[in-house]
PDB file of N, CA and C in Angstrom:
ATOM      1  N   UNK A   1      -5.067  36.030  -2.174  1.00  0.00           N
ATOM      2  CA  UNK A   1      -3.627  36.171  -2.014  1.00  0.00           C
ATOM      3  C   UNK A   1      -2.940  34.918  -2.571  1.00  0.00           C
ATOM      4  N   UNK A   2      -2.069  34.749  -3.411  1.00  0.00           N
ATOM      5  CA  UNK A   2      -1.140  33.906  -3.908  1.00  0.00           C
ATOM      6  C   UNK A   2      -0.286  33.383  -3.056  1.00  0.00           C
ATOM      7  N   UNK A   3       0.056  32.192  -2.829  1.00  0.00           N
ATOM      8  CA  UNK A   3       0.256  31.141  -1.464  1.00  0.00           C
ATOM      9  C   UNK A   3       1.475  30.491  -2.778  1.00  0.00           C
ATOM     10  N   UNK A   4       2.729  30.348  -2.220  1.00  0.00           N
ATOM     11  CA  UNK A   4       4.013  29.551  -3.339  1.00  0.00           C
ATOM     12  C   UNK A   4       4.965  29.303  -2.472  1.00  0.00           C
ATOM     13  N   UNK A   5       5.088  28.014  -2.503  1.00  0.00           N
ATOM     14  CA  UNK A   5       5.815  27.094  -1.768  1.00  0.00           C
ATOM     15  C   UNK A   5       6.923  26.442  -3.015  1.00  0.00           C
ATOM     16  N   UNK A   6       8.546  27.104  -2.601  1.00  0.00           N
ATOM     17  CA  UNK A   6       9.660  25.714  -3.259  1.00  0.00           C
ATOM     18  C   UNK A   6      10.377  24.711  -2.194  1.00  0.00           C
ATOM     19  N   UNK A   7       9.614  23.102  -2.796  1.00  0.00           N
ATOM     20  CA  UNK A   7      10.055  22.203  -1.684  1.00  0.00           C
ATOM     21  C   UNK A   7      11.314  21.716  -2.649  1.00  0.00           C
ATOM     22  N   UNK A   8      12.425  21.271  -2.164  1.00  0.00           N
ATOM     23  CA  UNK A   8      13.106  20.693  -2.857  1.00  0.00           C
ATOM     24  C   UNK A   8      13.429  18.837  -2.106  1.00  0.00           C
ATOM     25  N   UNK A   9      13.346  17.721  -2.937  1.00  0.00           N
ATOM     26  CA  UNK A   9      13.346  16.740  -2.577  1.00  0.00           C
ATOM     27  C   UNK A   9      14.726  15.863  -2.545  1.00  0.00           C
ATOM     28  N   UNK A  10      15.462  15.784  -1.497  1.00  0.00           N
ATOM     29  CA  UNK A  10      16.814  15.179  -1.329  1.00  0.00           C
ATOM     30  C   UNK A  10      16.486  13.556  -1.909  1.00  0.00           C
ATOM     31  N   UNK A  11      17.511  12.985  -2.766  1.00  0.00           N
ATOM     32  CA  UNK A  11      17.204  11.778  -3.364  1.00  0.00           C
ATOM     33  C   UNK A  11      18.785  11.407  -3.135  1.00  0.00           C
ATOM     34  N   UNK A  12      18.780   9.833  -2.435  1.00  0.00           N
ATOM     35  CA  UNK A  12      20.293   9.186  -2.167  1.00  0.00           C
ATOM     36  C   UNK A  12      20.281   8.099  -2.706  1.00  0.00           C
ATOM     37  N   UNK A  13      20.747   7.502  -3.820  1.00  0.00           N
ATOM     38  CA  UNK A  13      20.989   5.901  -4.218  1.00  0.00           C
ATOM     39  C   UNK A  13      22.358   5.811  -3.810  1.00  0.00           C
ATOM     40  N   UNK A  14      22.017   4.143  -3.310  1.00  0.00           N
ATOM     41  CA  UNK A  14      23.071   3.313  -2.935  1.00  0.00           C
ATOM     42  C   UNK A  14      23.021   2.146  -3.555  1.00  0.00           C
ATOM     43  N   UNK A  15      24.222   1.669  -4.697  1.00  0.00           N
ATOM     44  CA  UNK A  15      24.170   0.298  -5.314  1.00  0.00           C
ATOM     45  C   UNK A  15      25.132  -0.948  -4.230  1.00  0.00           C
ATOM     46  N   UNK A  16      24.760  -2.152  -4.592  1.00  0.00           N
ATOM     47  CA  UNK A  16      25.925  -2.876  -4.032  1.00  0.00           C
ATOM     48  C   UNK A  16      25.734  -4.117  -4.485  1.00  0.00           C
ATOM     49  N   UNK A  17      26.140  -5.002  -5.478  1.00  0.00           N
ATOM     50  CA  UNK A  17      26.064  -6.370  -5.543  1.00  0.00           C
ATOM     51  C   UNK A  17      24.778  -6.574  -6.317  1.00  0.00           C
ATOM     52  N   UNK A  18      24.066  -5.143  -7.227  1.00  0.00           N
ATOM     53  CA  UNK A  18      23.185  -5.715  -7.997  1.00  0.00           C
ATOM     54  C   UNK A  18      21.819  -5.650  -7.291  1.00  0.00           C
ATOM     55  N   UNK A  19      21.998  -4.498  -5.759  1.00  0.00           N
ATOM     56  CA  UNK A  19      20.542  -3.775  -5.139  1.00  0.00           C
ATOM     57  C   UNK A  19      20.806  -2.201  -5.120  1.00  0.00           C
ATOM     58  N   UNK A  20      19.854  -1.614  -5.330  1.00  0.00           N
ATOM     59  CA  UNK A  20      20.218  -0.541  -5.442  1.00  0.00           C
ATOM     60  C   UNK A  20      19.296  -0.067  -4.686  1.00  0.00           C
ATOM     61  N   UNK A  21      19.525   1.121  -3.741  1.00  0.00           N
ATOM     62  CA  UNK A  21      18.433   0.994  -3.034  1.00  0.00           C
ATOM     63  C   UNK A  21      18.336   3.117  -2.887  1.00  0.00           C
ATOM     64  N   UNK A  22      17.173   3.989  -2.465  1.00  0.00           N
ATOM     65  CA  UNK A  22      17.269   4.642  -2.940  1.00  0.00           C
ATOM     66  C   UNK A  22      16.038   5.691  -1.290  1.00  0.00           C
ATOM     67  N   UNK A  23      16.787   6.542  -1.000  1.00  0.00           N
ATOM     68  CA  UNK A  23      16.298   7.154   0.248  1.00  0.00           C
ATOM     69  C   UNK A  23      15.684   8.587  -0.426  1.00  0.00           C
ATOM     70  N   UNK A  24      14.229   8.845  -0.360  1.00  0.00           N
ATOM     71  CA  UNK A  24      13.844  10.696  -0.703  1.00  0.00           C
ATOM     72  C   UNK A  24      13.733  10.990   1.125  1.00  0.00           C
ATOM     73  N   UNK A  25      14.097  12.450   0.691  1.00  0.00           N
ATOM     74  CA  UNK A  25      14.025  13.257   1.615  1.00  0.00           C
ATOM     75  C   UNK A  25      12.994  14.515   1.488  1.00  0.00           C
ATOM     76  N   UNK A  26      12.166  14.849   1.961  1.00  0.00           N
ATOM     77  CA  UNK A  26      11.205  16.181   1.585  1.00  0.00           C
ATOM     78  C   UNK A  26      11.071  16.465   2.621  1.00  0.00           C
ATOM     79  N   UNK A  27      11.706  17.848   3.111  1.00  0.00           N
ATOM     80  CA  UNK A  27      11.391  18.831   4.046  1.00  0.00           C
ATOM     81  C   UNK A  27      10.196  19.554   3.620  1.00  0.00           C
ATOM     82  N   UNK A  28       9.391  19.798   4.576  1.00  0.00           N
ATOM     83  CA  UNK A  28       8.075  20.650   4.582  1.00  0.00           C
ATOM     84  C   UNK A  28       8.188  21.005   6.488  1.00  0.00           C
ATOM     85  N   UNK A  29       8.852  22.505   6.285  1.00  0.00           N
ATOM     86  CA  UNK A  29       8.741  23.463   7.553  1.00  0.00           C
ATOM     87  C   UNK A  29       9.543  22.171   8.474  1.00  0.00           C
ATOM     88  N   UNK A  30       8.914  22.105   9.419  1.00  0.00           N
ATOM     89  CA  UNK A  30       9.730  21.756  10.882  1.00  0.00           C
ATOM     90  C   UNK A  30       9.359  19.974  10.800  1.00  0.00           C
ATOM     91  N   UNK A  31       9.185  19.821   9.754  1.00  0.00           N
ATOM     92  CA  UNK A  31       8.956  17.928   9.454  1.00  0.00           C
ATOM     93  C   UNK A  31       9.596  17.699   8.345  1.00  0.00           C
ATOM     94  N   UNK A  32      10.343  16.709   8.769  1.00  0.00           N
ATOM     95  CA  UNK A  32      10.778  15.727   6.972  1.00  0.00           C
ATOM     96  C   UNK A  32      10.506  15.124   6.426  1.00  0.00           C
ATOM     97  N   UNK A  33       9.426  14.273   5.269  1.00  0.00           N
ATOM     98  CA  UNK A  33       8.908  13.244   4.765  1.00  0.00           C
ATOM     99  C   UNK A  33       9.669  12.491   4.482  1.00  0.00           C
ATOM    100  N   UNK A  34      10.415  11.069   4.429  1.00  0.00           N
ATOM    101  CA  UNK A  34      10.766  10.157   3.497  1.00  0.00           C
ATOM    102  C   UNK A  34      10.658   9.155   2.894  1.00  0.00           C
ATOM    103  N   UNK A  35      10.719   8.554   1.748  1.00  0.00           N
ATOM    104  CA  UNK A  35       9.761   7.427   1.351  1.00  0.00           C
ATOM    105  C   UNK A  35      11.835   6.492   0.917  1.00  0.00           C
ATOM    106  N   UNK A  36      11.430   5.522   0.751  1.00  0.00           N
ATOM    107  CA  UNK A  36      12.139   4.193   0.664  1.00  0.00           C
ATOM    108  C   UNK A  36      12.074   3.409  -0.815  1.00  0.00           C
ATOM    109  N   UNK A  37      13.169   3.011  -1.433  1.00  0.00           N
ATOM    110  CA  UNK A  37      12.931   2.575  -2.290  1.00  0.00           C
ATOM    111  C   UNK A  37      13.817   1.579  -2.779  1.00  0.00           C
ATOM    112  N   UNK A  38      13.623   0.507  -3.289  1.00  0.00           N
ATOM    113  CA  UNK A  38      14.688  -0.990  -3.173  1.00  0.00           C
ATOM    114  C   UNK A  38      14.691  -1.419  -4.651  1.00  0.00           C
ATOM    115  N   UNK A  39      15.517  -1.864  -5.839  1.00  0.00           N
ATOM    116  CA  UNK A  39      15.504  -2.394  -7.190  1.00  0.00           C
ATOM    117  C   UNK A  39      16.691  -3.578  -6.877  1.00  0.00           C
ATOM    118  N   UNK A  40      15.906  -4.606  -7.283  1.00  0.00           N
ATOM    119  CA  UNK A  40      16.984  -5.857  -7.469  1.00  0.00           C
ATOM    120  C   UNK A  40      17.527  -6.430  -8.635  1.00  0.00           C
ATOM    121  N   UNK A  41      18.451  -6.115  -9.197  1.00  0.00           N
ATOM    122  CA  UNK A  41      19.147  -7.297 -10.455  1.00  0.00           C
ATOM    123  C   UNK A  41      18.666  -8.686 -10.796  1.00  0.00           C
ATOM    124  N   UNK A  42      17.783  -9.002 -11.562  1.00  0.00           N
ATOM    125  CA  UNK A  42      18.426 -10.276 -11.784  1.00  0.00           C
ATOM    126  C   UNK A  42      19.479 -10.906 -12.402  1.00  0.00           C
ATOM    127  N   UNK A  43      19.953 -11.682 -11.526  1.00  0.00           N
ATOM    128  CA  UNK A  43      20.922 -12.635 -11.748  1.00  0.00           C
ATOM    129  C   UNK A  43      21.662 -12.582 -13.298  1.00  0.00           C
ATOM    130  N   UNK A  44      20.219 -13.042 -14.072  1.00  0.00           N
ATOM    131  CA  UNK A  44      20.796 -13.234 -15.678  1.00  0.00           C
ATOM    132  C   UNK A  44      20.791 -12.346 -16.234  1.00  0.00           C
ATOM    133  N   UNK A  45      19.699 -10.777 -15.798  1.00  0.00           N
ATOM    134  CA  UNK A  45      20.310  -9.633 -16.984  1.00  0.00           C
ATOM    135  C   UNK A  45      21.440  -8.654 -16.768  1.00  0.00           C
ATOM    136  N   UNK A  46      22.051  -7.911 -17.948  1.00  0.00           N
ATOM    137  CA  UNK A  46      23.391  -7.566 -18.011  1.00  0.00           C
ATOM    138  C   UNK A  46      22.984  -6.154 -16.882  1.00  0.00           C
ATOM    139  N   UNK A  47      23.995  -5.922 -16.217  1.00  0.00           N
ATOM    140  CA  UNK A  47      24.399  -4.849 -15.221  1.00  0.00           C
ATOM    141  C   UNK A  47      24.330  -3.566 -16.129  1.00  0.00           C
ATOM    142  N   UNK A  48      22.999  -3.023 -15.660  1.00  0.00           N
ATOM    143  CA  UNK A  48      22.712  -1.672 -16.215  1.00  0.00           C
ATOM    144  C   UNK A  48      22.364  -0.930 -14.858  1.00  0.00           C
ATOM    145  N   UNK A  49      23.132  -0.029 -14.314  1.00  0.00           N
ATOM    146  CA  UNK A  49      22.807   0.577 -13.229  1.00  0.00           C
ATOM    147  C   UNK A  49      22.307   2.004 -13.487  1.00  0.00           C
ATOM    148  N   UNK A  50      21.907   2.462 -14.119  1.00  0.00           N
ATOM    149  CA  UNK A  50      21.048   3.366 -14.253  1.00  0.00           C
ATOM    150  C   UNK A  50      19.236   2.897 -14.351  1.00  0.00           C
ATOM    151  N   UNK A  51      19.277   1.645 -14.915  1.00  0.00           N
ATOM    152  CA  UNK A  51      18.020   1.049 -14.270  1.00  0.00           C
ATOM    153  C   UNK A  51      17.490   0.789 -13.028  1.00  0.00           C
ATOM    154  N   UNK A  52      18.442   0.415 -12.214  1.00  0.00           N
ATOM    155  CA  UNK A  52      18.612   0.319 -11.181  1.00  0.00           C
ATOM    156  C   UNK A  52      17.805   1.371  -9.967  1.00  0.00           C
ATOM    157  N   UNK A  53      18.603   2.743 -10.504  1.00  0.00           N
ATOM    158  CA  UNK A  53      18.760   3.850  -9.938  1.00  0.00           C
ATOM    159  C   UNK A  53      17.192   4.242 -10.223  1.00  0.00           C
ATOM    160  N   UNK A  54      17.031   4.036 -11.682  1.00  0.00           N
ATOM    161  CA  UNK A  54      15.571   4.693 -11.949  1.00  0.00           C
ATOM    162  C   UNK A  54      14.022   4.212 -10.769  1.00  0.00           C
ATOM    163  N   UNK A  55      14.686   2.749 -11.315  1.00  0.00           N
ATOM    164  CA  UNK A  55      13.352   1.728 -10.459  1.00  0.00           C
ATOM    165  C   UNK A  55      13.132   2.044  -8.878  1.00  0.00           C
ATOM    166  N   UNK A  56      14.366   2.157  -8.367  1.00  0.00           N
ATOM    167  CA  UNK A  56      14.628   2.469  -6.610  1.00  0.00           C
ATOM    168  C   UNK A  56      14.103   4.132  -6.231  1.00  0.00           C
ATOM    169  N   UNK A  57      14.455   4.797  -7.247  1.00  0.00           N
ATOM    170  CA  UNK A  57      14.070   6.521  -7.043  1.00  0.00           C
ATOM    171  C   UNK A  57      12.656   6.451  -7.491  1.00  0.00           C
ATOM    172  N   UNK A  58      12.287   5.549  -8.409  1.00  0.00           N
ATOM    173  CA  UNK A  58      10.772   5.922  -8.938  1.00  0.00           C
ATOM    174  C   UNK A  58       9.856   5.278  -7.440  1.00  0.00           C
ATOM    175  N   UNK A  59      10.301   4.068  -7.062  1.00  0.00           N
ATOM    176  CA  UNK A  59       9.473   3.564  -5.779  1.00  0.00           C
ATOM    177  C   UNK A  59       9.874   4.696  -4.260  1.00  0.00           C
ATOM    178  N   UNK A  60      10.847   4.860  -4.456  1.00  0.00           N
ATOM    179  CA  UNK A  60      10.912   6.115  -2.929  1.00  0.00           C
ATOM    180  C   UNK A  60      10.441   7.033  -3.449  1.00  0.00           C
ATOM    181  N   UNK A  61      10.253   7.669  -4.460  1.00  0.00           N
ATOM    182  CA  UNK A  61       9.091   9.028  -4.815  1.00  0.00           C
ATOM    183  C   UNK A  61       7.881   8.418  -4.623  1.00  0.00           C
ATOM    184  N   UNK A  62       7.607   7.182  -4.688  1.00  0.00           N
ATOM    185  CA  UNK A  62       6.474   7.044  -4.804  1.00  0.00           C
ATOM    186  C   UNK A  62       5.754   6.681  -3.258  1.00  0.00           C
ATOM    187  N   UNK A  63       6.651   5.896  -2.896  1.00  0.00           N
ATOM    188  CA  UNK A  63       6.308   5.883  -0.549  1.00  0.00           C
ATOM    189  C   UNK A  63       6.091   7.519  -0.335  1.00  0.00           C
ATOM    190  N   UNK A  64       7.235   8.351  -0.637  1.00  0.00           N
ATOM    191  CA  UNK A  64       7.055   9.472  -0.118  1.00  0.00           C
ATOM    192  C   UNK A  64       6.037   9.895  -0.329  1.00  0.00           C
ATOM    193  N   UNK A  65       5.104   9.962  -1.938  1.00  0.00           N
ATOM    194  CA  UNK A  65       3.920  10.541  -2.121  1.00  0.00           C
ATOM    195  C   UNK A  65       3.040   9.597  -1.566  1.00  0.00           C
ATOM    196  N   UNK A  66       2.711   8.814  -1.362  1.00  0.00           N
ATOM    197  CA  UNK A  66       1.654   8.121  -0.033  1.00  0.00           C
ATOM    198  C   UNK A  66       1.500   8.386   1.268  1.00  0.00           C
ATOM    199  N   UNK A  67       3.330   8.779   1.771  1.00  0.00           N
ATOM    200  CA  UNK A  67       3.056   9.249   3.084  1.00  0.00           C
ATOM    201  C   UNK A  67       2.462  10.558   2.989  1.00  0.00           C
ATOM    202  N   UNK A  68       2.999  11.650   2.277  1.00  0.00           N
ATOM    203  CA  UNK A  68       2.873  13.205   2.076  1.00  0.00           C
ATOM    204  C   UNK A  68       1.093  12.752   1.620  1.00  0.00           C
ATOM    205  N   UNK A  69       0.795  12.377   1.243  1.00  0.00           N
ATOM    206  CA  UNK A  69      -1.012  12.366   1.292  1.00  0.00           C
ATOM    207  C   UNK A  69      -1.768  11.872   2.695  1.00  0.00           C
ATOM    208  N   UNK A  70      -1.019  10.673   3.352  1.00  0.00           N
ATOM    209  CA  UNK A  70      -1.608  10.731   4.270  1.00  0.00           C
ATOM    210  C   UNK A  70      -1.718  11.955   5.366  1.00  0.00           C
ATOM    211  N   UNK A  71      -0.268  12.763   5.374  1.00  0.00           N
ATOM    212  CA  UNK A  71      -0.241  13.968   6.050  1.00  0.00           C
ATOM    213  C   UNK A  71      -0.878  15.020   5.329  1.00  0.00           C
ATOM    214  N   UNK A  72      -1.489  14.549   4.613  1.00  0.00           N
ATOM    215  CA  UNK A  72      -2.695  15.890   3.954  1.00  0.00           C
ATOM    216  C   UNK A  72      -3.805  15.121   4.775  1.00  0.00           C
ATOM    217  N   UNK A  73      -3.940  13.772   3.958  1.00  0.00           N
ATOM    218  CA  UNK A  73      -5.443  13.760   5.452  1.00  0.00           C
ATOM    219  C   UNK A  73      -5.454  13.680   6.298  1.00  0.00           C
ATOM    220  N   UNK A  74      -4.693  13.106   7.284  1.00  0.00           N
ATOM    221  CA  UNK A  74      -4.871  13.537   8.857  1.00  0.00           C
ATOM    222  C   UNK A  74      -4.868  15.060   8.779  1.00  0.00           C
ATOM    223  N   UNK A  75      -4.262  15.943   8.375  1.00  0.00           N
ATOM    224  CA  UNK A  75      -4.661  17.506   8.359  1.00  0.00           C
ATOM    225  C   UNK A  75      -6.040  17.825   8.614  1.00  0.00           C
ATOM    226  N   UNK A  76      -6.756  17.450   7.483  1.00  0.00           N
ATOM    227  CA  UNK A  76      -8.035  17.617   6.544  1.00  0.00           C
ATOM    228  C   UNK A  76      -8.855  17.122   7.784  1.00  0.00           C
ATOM    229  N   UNK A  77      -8.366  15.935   8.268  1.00  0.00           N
ATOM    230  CA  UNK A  77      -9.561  15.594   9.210  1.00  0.00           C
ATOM    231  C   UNK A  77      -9.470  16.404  10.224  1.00  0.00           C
ATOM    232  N   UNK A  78      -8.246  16.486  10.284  1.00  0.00           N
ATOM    233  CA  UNK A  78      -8.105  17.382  11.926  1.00  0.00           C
ATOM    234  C   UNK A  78      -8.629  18.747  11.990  1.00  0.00           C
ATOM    235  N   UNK A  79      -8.616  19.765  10.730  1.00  0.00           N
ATOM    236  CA  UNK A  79      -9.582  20.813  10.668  1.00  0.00           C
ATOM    237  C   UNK A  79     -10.945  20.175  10.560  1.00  0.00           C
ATOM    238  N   UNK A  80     -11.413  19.381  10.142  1.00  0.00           N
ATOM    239  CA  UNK A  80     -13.071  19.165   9.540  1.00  0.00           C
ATOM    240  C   UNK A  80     -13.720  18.685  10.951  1.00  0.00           C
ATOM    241  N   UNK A  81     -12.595  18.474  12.376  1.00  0.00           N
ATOM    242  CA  UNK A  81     -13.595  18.403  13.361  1.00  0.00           C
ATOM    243  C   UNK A  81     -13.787  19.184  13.908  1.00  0.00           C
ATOM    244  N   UNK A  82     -15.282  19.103  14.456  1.00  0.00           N
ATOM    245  CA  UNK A  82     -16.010  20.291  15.242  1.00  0.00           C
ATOM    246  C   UNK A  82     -15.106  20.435  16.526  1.00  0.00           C
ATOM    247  N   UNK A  83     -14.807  21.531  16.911  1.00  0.00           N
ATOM    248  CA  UNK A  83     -14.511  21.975  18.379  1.00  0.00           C
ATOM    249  C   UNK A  83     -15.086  21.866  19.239  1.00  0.00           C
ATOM    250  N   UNK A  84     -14.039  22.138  20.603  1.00  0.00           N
ATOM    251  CA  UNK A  84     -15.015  21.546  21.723  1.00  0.00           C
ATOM    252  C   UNK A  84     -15.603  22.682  21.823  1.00  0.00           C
TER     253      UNK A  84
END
């Protein structure tokens, strides 16, 4: 039987003073995953905030996919033990 899941992943950047910082959201059923993500300016290069945005969304996709694996293995383990 064919099993198809559409997750869709909420993504929020917030700039301010040259941090940009960047919140995912992934609902899966009755839990929300979210991963965190922070990009800092330096000082001396010119204010490109779409870099910004990229670096902060690429690191909170990327927490989120560490957490969302660990909630695959605690799963994995939690079926693979024997019952009482």
């Amino acid at each position: 039987m064919t099993h198809t899941r559409d997750w869709k992943v909420r993504l929020h950047l917030f700039e301010d003073r040259g941090t940009t910082k960047a919140h995912a959201v992934l609902d899966i059923g009755d839990t929300a995953v979210t991963g965190q993500g922070v990009a800092r300016r330096n000082p001396h290069d010119r204010d490109i905030p779409e870099i910004g945005d990229e670096l902060a969304a690429g690191r909170a996709m990327n927490d989120l996919a560490v957490k969302l694996l660990g909630i695959a293995r605690d799963d994995i383990e939690g079926v693979s033990r024997p019952g009482p």
